[in-house]
PDB file of N, CA and C in Angstrom:
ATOM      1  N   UNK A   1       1.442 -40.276 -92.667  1.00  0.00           N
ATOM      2  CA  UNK A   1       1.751 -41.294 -93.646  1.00  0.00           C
ATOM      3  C   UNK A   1       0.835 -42.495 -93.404  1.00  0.00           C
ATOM      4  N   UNK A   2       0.682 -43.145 -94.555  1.00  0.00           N
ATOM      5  CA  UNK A   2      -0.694 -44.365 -94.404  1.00  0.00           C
ATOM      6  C   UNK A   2       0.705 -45.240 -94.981  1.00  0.00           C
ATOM      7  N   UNK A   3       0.031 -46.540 -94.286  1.00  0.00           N
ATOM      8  CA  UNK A   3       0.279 -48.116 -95.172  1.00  0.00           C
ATOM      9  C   UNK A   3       0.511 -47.812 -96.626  1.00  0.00           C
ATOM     10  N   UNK A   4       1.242 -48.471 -97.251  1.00  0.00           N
ATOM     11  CA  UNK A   4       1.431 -47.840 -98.374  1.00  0.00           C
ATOM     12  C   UNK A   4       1.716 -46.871 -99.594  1.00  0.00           C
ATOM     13  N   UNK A   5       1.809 -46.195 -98.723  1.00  0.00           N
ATOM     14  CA  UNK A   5       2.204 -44.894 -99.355  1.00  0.00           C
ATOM     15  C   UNK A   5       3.988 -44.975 -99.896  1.00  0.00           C
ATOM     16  N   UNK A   6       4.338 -43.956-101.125  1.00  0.00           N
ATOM     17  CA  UNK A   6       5.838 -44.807-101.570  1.00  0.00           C
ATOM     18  C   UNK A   6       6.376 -43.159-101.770  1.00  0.00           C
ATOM     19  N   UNK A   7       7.181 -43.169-100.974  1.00  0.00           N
ATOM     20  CA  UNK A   7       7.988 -41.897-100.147  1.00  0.00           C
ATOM     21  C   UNK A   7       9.590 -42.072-101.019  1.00  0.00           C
ATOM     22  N   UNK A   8      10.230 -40.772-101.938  1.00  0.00           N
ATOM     23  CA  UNK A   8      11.406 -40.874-102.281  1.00  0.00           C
ATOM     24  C   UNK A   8      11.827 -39.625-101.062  1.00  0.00           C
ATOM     25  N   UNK A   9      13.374 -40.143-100.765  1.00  0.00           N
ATOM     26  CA  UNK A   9      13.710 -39.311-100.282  1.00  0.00           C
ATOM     27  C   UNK A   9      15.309 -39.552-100.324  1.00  0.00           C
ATOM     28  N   UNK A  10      15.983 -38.156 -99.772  1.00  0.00           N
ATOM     29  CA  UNK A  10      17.289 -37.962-100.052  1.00  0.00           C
ATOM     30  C   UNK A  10      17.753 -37.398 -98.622  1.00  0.00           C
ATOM     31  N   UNK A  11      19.491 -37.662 -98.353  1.00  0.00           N
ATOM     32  CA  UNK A  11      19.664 -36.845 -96.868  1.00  0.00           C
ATOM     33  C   UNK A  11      19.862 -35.604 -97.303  1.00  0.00           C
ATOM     34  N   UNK A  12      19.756 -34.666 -96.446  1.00  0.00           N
ATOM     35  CA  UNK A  12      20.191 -33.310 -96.035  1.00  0.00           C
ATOM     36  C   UNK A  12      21.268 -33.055 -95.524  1.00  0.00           C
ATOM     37  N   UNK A  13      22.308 -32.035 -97.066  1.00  0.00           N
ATOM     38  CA  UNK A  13      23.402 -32.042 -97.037  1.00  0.00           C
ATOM     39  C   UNK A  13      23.694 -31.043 -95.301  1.00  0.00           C
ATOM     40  N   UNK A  14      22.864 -30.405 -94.811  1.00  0.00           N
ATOM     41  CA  UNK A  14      23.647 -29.519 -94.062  1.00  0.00           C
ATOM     42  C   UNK A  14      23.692 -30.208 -92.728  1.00  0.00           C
ATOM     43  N   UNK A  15      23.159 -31.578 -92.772  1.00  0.00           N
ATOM     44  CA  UNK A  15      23.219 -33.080 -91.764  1.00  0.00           C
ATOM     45  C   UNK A  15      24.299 -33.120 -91.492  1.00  0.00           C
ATOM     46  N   UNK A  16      25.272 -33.284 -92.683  1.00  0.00           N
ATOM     47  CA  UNK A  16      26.894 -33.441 -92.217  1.00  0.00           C
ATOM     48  C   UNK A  16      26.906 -35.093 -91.825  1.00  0.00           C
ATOM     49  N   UNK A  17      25.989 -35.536 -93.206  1.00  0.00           N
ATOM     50  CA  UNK A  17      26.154 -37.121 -93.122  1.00  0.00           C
ATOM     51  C   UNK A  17      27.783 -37.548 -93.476  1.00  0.00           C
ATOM     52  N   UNK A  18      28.309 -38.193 -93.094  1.00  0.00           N
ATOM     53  CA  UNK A  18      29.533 -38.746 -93.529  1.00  0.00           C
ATOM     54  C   UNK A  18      29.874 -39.651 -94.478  1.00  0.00           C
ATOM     55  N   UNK A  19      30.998 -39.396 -95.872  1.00  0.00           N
ATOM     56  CA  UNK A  19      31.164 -40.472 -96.755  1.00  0.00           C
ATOM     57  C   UNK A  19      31.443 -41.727 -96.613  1.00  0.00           C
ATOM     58  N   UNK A  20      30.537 -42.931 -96.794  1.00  0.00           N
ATOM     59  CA  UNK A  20      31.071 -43.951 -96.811  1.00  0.00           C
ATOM     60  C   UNK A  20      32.019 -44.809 -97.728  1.00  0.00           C
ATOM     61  N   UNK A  21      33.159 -44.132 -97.849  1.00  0.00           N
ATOM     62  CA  UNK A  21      33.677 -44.541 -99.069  1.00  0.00           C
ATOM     63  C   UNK A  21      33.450 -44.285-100.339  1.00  0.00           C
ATOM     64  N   UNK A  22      34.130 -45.130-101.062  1.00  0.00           N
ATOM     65  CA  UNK A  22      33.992 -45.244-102.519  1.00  0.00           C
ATOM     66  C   UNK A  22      32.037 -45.064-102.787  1.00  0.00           C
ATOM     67  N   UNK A  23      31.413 -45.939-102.143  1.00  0.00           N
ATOM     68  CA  UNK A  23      30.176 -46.055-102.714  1.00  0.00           C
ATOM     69  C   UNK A  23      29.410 -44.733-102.380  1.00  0.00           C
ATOM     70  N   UNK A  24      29.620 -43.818-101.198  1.00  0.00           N
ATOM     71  CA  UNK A  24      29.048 -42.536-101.178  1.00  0.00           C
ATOM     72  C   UNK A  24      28.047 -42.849-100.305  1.00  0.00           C
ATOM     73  N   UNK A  25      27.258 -42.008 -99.297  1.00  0.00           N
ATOM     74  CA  UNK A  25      25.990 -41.776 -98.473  1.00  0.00           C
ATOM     75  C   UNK A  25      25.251 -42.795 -98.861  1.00  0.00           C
ATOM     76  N   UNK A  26      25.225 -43.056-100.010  1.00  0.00           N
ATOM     77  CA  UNK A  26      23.764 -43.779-100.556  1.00  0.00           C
ATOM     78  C   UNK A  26      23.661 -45.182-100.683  1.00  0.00           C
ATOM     79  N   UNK A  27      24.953 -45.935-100.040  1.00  0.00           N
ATOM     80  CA  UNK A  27      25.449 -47.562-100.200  1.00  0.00           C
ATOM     81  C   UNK A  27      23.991 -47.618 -99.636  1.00  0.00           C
ATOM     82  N   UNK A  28      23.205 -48.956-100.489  1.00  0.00           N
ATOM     83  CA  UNK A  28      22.828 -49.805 -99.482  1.00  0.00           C
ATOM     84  C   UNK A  28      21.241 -49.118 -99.504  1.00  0.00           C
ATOM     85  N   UNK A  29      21.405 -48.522-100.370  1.00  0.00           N
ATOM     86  CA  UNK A  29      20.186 -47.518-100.112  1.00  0.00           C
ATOM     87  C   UNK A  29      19.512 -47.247-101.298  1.00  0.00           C
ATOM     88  N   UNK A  30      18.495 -47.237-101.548  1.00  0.00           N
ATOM     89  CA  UNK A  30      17.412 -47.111-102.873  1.00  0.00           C
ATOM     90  C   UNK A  30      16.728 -45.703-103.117  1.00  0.00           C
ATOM     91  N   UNK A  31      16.450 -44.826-101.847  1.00  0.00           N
ATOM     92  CA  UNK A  31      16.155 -43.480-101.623  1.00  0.00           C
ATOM     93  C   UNK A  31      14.663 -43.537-102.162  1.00  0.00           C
ATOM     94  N   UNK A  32      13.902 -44.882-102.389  1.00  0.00           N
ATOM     95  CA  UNK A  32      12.162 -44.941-102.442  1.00  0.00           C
ATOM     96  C   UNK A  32      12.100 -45.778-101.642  1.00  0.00           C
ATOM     97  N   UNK A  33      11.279 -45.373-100.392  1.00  0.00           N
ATOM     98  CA  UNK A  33      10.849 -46.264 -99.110  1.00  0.00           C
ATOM     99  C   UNK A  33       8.988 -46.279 -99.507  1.00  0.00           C
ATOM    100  N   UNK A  34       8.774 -47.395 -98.741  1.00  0.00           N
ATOM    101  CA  UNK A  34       6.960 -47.662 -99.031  1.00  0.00           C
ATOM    102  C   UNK A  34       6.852 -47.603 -97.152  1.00  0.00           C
ATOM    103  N   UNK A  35       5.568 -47.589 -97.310  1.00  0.00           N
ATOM    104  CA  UNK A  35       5.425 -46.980 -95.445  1.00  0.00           C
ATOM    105  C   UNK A  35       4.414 -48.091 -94.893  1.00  0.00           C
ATOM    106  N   UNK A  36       5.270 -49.041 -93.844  1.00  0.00           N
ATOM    107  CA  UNK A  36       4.745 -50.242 -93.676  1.00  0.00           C
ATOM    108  C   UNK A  36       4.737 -49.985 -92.118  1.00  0.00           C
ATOM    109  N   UNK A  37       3.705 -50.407 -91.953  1.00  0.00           N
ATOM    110  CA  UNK A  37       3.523 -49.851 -90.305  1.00  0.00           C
ATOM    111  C   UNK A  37       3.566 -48.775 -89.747  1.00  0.00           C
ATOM    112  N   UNK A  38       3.288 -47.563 -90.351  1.00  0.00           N
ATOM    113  CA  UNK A  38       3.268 -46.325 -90.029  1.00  0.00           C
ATOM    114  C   UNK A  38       4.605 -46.116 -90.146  1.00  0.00           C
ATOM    115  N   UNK A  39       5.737 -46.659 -90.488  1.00  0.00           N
ATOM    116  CA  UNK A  39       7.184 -46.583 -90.704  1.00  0.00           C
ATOM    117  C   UNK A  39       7.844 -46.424 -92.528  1.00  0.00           C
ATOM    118  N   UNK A  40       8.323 -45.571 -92.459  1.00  0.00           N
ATOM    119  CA  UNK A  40       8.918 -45.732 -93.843  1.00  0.00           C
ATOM    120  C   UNK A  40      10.185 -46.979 -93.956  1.00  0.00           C
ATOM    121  N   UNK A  41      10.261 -47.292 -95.185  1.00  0.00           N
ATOM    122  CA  UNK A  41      11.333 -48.680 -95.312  1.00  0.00           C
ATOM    123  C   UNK A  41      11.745 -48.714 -96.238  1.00  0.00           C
ATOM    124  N   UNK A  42      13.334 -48.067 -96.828  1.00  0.00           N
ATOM    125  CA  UNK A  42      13.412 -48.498 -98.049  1.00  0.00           C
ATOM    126  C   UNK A  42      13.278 -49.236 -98.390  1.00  0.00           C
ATOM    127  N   UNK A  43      13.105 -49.603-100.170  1.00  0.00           N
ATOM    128  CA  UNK A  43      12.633 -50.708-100.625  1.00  0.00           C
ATOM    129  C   UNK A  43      14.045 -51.402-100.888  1.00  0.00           C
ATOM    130  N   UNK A  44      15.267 -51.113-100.946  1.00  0.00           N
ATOM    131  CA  UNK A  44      16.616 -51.821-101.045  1.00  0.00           C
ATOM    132  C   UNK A  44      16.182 -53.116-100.164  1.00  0.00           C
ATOM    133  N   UNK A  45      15.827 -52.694 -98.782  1.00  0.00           N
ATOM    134  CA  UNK A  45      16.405 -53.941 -98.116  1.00  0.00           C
ATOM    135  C   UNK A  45      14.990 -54.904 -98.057  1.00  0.00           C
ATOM    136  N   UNK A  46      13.672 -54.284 -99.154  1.00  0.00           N
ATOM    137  CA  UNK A  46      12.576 -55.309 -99.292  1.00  0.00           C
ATOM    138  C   UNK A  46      12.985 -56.834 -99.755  1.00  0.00           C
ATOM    139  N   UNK A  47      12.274 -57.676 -99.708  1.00  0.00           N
ATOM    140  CA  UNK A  47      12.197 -58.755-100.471  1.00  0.00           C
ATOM    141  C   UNK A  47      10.794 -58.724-100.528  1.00  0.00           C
ATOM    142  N   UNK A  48      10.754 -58.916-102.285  1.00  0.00           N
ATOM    143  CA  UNK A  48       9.451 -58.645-102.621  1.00  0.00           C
ATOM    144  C   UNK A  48       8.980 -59.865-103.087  1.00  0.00           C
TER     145      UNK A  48
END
């Protein structure tokens, strides 16, 4: 992955992620990360 690059992604049900409630796996979460520092980051918790 390079700087910049804009990565969608989703969990893997056979993870056995756990529901967070009402809002579901995905609270809090945008599931398109951009790759900042050799790190992916969703963009939810960007300030752009």
């Amino acid at each position: 992955m390079r700087d910049g690059d804009i990565l969608k992604w989703q969990w893997k049900p056979e993870l056995g992620w756990n529901d967070f409630g009402s809002f579901g796996d995905y609270h809090c979460k945008a599931r398109i990360a951009i790759v900042h520092e050799g790190r992916p980051l969703d963009i939810y918790w960007m300030n752009f």
